[in-house]
N, C-alpha and C. Protein backbone atom coordinates (compact mmCIF):
# COMPACT_ATOMS: atom_id res chain seq x y z
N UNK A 1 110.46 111.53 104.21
CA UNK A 1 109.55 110.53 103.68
C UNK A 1 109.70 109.25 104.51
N UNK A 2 108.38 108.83 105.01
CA UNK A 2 108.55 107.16 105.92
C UNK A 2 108.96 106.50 104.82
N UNK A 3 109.41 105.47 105.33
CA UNK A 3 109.42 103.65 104.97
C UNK A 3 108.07 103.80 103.86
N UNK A 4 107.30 103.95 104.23
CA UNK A 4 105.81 103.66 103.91
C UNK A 4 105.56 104.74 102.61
N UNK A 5 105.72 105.30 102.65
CA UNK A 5 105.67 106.48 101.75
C UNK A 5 106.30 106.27 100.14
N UNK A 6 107.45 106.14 100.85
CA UNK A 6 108.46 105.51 99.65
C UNK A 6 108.25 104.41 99.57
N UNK A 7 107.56 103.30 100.01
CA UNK A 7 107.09 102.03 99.59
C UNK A 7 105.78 102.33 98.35
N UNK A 8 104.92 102.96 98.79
CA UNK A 8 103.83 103.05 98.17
C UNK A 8 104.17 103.81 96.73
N UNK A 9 104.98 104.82 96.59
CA UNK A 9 105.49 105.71 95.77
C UNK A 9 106.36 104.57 94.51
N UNK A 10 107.11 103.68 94.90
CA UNK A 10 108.15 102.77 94.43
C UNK A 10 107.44 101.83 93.93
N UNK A 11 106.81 100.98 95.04
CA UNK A 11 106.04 99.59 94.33
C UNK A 11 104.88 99.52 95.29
N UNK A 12 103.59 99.56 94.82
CA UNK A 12 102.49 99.89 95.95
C UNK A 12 101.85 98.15 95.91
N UNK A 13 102.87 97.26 95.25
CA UNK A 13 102.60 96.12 95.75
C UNK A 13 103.21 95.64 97.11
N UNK A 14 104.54 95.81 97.18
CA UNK A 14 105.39 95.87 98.49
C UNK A 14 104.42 96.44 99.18
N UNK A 15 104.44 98.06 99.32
CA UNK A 15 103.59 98.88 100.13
C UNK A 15 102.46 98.13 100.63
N UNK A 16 101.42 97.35 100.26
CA UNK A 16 100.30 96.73 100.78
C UNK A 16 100.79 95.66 101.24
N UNK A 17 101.50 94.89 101.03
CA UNK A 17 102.48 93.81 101.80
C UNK A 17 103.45 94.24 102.73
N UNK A 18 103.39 95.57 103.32
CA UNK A 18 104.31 96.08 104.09
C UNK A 18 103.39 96.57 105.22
N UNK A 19 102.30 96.85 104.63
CA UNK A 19 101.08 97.26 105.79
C UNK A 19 100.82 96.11 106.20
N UNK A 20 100.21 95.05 105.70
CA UNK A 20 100.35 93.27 106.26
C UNK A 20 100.84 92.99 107.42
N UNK A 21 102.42 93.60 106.79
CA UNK A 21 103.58 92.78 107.97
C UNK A 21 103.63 93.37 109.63
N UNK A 22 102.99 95.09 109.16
CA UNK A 22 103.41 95.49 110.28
C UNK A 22 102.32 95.76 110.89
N UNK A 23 100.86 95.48 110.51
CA UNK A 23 99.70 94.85 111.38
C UNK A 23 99.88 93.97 111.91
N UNK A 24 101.02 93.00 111.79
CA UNK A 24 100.95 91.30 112.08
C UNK A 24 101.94 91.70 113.34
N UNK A 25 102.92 92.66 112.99
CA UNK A 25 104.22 93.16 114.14
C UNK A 25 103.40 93.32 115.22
N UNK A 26 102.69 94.62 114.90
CA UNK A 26 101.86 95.54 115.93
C UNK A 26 101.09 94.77 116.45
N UNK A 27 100.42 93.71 116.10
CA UNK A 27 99.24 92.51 117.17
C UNK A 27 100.85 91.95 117.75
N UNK A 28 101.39 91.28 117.08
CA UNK A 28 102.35 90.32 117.88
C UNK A 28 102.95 90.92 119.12
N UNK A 29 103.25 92.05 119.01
CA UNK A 29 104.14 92.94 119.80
C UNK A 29 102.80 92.96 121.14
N UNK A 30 101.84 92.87 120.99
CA UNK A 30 100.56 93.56 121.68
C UNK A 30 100.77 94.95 122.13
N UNK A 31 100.73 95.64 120.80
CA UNK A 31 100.34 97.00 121.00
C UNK A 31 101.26 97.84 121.90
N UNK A 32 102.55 97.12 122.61
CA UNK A 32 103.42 97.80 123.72
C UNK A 32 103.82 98.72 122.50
N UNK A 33 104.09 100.32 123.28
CA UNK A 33 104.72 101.53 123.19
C UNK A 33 106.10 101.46 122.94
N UNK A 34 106.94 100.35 123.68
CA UNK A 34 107.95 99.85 123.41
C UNK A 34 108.55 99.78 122.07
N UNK A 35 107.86 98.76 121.28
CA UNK A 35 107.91 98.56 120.07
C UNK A 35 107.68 99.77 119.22
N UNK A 36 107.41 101.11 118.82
CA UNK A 36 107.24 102.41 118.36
C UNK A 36 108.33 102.76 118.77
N UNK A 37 109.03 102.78 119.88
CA UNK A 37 110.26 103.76 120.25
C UNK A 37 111.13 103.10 119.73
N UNK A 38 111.50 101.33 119.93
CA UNK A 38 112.30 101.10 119.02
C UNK A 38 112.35 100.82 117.54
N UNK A 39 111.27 101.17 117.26
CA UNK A 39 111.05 101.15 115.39
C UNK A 39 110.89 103.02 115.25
N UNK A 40 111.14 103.78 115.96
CA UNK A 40 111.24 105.21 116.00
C UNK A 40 112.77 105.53 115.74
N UNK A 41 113.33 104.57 116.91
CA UNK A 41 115.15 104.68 117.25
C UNK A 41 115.78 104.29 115.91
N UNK A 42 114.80 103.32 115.30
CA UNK A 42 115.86 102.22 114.47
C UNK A 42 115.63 102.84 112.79
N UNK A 43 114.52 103.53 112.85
CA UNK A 43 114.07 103.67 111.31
C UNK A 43 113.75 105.50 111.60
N UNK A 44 113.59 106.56 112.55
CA UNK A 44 113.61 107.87 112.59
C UNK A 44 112.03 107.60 113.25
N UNK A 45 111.88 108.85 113.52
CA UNK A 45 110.62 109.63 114.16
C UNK A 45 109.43 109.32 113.12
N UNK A 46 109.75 109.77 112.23
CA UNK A 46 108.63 109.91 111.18
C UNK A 46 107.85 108.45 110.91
N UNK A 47 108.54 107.07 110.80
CA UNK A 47 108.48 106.06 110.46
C UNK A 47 107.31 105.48 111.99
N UNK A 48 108.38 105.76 112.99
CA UNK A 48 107.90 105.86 114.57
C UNK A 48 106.38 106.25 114.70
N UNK A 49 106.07 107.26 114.19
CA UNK A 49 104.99 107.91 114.10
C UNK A 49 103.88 107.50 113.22
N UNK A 50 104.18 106.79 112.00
CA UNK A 50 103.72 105.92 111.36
C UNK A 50 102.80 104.82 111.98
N UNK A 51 103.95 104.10 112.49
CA UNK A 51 103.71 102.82 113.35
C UNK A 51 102.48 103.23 114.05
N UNK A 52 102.68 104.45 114.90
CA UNK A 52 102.28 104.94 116.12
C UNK A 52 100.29 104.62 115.44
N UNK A 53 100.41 105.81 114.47
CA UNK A 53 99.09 105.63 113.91
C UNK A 53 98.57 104.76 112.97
N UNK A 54 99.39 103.56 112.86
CA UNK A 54 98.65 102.29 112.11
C UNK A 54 98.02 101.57 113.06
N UNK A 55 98.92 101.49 114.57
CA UNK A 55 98.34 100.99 115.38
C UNK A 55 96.82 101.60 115.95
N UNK A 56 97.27 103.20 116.18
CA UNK A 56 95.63 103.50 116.33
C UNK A 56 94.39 103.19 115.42
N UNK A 57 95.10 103.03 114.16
CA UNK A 57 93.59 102.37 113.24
C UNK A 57 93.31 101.76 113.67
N UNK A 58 94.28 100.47 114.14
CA UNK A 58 94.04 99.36 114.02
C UNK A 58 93.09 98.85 115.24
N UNK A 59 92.99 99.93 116.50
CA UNK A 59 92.42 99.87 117.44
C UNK A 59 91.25 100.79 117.05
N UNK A 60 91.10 101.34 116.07
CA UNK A 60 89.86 102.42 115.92
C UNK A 60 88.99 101.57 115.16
N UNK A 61 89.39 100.76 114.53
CA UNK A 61 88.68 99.76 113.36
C UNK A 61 88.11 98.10 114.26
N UNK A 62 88.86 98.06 115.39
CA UNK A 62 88.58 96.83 116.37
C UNK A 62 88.94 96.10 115.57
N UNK A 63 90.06 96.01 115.35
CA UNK A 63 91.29 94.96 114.58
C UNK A 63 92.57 94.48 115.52
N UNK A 64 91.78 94.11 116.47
CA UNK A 64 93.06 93.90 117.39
C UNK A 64 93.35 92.57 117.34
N UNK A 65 93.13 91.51 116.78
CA UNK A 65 93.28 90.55 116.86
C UNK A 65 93.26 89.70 115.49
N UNK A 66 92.87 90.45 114.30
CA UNK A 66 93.25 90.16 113.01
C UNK A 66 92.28 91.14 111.96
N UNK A 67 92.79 91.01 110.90
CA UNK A 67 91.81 91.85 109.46
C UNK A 67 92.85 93.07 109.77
N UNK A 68 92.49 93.14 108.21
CA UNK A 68 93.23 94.38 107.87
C UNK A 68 92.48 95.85 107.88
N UNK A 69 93.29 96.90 107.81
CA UNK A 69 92.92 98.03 108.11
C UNK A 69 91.93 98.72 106.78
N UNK A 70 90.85 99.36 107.26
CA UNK A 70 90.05 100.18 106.09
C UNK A 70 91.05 100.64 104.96
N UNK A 71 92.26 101.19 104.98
CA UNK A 71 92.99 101.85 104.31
C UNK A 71 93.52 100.78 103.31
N UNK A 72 94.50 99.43 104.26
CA UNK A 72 94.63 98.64 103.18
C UNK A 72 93.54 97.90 102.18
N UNK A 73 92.18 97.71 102.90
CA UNK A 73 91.54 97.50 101.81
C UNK A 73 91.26 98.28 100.50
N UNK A 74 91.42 99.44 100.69
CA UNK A 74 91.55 100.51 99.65
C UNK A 74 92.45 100.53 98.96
N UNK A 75 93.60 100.07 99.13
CA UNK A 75 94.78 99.99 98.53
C UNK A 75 94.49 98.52 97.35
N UNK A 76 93.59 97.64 97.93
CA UNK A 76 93.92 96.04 97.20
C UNK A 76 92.89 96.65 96.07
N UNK A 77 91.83 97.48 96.96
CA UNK A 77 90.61 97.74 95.69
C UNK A 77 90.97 98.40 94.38
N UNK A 78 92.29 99.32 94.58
CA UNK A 78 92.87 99.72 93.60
C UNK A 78 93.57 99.16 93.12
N UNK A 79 94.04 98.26 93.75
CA UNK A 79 95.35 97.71 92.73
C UNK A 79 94.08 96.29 91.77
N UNK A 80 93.17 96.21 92.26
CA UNK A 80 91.87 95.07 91.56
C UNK A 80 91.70 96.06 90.09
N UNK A 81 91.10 97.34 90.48
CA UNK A 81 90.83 97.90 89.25
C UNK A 81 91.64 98.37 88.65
N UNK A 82 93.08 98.26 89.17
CA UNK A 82 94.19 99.13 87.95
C UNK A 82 94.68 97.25 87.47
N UNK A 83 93.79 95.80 87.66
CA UNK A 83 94.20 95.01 86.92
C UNK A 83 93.08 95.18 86.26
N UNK A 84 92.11 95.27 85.89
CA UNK A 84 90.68 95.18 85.13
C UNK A 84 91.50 96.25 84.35
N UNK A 85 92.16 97.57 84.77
CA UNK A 85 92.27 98.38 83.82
C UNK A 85 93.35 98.26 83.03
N UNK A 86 94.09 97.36 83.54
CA UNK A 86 95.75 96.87 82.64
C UNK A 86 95.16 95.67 81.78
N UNK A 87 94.79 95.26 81.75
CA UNK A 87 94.20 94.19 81.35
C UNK A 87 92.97 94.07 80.26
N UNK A 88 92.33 95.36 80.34
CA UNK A 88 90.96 96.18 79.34
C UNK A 88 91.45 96.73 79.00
N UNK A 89 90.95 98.17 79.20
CA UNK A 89 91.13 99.18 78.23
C UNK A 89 92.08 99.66 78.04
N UNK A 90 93.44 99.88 78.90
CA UNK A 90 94.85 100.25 78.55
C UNK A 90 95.49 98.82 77.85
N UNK A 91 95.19 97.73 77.78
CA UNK A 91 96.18 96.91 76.83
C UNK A 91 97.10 96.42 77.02
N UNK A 92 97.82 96.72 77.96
CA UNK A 92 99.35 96.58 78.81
C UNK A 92 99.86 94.93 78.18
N UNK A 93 100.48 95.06 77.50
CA UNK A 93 100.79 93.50 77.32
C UNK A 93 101.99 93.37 78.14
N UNK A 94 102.63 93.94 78.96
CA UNK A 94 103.66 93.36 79.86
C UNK A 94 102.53 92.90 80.83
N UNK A 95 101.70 93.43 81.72
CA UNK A 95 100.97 92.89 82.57
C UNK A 95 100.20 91.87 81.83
N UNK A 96 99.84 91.85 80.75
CA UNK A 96 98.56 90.86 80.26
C UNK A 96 99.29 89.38 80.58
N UNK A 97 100.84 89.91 79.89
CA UNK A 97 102.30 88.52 79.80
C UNK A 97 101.95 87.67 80.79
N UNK A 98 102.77 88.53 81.93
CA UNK A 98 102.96 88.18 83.13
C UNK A 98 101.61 87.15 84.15
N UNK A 99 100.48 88.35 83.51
CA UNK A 99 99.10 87.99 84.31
C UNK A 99 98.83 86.22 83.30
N UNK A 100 99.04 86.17 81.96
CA UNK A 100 98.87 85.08 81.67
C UNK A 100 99.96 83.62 82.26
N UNK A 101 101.57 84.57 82.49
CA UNK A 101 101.99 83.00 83.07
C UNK A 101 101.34 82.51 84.65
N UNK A 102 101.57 84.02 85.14
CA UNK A 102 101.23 83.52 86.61
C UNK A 102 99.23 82.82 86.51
N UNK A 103 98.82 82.53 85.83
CA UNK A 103 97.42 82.34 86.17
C UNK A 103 97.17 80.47 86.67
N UNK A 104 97.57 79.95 86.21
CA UNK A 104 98.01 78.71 86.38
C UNK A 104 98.29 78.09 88.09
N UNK A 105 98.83 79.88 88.32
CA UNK A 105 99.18 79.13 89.76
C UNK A 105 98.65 80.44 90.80
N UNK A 106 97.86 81.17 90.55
CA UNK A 106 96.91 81.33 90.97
C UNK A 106 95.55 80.85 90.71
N UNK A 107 95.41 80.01 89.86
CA UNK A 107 94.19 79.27 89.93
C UNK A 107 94.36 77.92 90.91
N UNK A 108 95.76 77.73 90.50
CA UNK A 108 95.94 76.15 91.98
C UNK A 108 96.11 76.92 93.47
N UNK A 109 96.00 78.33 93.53
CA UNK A 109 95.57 79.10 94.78
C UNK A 109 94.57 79.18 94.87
N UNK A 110 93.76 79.29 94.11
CA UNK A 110 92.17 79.82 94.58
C UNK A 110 91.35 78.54 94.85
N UNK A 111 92.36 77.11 93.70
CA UNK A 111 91.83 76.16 94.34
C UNK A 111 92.15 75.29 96.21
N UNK A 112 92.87 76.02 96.48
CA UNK A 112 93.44 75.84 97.77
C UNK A 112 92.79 76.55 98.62
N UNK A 113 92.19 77.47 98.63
CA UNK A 113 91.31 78.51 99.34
C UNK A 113 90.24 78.18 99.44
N UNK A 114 89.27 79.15 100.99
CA UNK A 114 88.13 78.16 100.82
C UNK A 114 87.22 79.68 100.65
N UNK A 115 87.39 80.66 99.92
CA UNK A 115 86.86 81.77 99.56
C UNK A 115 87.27 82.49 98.33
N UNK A 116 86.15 82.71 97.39
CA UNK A 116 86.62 83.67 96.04
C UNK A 116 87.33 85.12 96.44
N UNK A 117 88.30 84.91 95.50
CA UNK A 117 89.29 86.33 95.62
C UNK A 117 89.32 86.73 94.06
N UNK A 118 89.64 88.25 93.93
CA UNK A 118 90.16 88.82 93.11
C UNK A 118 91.36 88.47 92.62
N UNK A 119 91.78 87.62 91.16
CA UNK A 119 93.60 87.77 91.18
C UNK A 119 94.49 88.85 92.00
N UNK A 120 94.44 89.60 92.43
CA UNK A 120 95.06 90.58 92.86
C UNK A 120 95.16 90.14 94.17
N UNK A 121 93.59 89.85 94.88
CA UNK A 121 93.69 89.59 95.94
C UNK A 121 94.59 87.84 96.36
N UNK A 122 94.50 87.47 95.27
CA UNK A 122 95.42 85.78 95.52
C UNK A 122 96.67 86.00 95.16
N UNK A 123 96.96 87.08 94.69
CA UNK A 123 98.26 87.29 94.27
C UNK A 123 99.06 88.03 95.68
N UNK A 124 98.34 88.91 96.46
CA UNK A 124 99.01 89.53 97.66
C UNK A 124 99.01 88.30 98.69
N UNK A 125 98.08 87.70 98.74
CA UNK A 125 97.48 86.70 99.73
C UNK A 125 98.52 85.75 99.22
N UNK A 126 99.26 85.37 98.36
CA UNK A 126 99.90 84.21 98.01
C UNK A 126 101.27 84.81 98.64
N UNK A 127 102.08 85.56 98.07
CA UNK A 127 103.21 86.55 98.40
C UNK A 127 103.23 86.51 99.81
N UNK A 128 101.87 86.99 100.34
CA UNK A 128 102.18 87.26 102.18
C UNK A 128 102.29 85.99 102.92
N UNK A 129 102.10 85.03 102.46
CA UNK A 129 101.92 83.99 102.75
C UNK A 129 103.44 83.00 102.98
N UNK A 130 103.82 83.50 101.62
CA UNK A 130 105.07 83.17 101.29
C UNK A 130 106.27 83.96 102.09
N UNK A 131 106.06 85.31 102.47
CA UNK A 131 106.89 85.92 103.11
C UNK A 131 106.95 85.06 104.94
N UNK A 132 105.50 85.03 105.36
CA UNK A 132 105.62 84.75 106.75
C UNK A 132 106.31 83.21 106.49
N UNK A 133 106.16 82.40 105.81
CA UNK A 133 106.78 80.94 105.76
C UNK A 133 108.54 81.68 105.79
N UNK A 134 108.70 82.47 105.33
CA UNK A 134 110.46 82.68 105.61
C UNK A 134 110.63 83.69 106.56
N UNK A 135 109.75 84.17 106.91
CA UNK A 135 110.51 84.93 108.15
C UNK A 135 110.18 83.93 109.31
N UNK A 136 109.16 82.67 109.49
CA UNK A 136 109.57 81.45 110.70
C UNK A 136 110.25 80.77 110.05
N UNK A 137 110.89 80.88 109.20
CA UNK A 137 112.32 79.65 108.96
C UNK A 137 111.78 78.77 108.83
N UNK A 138 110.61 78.46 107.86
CA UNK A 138 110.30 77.09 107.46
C UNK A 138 110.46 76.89 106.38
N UNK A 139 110.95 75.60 105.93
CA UNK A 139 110.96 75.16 104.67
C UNK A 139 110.21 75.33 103.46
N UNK A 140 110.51 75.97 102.42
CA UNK A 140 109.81 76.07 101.23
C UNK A 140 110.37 75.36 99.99
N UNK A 141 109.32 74.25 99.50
CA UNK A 141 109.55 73.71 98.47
C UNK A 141 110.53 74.61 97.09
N UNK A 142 111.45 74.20 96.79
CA UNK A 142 111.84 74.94 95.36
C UNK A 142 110.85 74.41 94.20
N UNK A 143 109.75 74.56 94.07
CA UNK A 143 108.45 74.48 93.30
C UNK A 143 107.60 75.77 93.74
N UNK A 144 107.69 75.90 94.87
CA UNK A 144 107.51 76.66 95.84
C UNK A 144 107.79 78.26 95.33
N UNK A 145 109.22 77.89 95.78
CA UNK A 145 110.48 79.56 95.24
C UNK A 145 109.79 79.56 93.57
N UNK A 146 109.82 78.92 93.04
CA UNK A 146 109.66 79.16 91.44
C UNK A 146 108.32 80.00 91.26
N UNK A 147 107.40 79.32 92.34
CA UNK A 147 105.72 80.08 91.56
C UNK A 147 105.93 81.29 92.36
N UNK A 148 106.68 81.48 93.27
CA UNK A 148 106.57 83.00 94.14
C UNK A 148 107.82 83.79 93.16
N UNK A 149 108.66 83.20 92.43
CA UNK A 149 109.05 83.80 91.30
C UNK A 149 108.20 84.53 90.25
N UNK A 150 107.41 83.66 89.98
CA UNK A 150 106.36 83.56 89.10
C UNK A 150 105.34 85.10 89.45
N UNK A 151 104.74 84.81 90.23
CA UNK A 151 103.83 85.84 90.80
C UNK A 151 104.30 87.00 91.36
N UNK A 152 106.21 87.08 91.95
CA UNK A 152 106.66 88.76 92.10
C UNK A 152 107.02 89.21 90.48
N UNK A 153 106.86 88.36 89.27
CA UNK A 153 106.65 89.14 88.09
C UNK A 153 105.63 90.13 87.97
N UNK A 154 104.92 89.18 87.76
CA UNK A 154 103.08 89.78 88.28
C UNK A 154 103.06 90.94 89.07
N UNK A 155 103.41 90.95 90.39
CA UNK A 155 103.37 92.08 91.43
C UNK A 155 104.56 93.02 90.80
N UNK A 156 105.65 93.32 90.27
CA UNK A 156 106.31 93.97 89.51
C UNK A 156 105.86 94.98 88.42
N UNK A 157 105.00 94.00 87.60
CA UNK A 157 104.16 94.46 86.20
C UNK A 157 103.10 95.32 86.89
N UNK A 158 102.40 94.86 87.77
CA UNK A 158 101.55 95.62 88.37
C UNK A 158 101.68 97.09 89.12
N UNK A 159 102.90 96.86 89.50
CA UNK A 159 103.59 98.63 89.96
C UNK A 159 103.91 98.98 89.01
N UNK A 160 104.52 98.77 88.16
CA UNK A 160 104.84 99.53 86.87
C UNK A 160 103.39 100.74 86.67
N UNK A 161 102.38 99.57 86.22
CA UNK A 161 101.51 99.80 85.73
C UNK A 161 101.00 101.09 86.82
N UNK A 162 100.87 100.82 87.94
CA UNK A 162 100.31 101.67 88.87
C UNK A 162 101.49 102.87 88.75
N UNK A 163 102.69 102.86 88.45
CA UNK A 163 103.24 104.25 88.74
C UNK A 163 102.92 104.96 87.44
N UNK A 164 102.32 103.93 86.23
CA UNK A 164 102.60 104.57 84.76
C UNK A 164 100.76 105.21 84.83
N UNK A 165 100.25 104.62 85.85
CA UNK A 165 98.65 105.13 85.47
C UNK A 165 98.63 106.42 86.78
N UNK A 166 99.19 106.14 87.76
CA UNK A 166 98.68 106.93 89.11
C UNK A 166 99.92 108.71 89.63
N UNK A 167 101.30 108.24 88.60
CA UNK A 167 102.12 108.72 88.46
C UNK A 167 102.78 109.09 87.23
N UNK A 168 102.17 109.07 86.22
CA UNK A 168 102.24 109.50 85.04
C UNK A 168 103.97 109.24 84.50
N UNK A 169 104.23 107.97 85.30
CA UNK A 169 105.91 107.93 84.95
C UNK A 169 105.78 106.98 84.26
């Protein structure tokens, strides 16, 4: 099983924030072969091979220079309607919880944005956002750490939900 596999299987919020990171690798890297052999060496063949063909989407889709892949959009579209569906007709009051503290600060996201998103979609978009600010070693407000506290509840409740609707666990 890849990296990827068992991401999506575990928490398919990670998982779509893991496809993110390594669209962002694969442009940064520019597409060198290099980078596959040593993410082949470092993580196995299978993972290697992974890489290998995210990158070909990513060149089959003419995403070489930003946007995400057909696939991850499929992934956000589901995780949009498994919140309409945690949220409606299944009832989920751990997600409803969660979706009610974090709203506050996804609404001071959407007011920061200069395009309407899906909660779901301001909720990955906030997270990825938050990840690249710490992997360049820049400073993040502890107001900051608290609402990305706030919102990996949210993204938590939301895998639940997705392994309890898509995985019958």
């Amino acid at each position: 099983m890849t990296q990827a596999q068992q991401k999506r299987a575990e928490h398919i919020v990670e998982y779509l924030l893991y496809l993110w990171v390594m669209e962002g690798v694969i442009r940064s890297a520019g597409f060198r072969e290099e980078l596959f052999e040593n993410f082949a060496a470092e993580h196995g063949e299978a993972d290697g091979d992974w890489l290998r063909q995210l990158a070909r989407t990513l060149r089959e889709e003419g995403l070489l220079e930003a946007g995400h892949t057909g696939h991850a959009h499929e992934v956000l579209t589901e995780l949009a309607l498994l919140h309409d569906l945690l949220l409606g007709a299944m009832e989920d009051p751990v997600y409803r919880d969660a979706v009610a503290v974090a709203q506050p600060i996804l609404d001071d996201f959407r007011r920061k944005t200069d395009r309407p998103m899906h909660p779901v979609e301001q909720l990955c978009t906030a997270l990825y956002g938050w990840w690249l600010l710490r992997a360049q070693g820049k400073a993040v407000s502890e107001e900051t750490v608290e609402a990305m506290g706030v919102l990996r509840q949210m993204a938590n409740a939301l895998a639940r939900g997705h392994i309890r609707v898509y995985q019958g666990r």
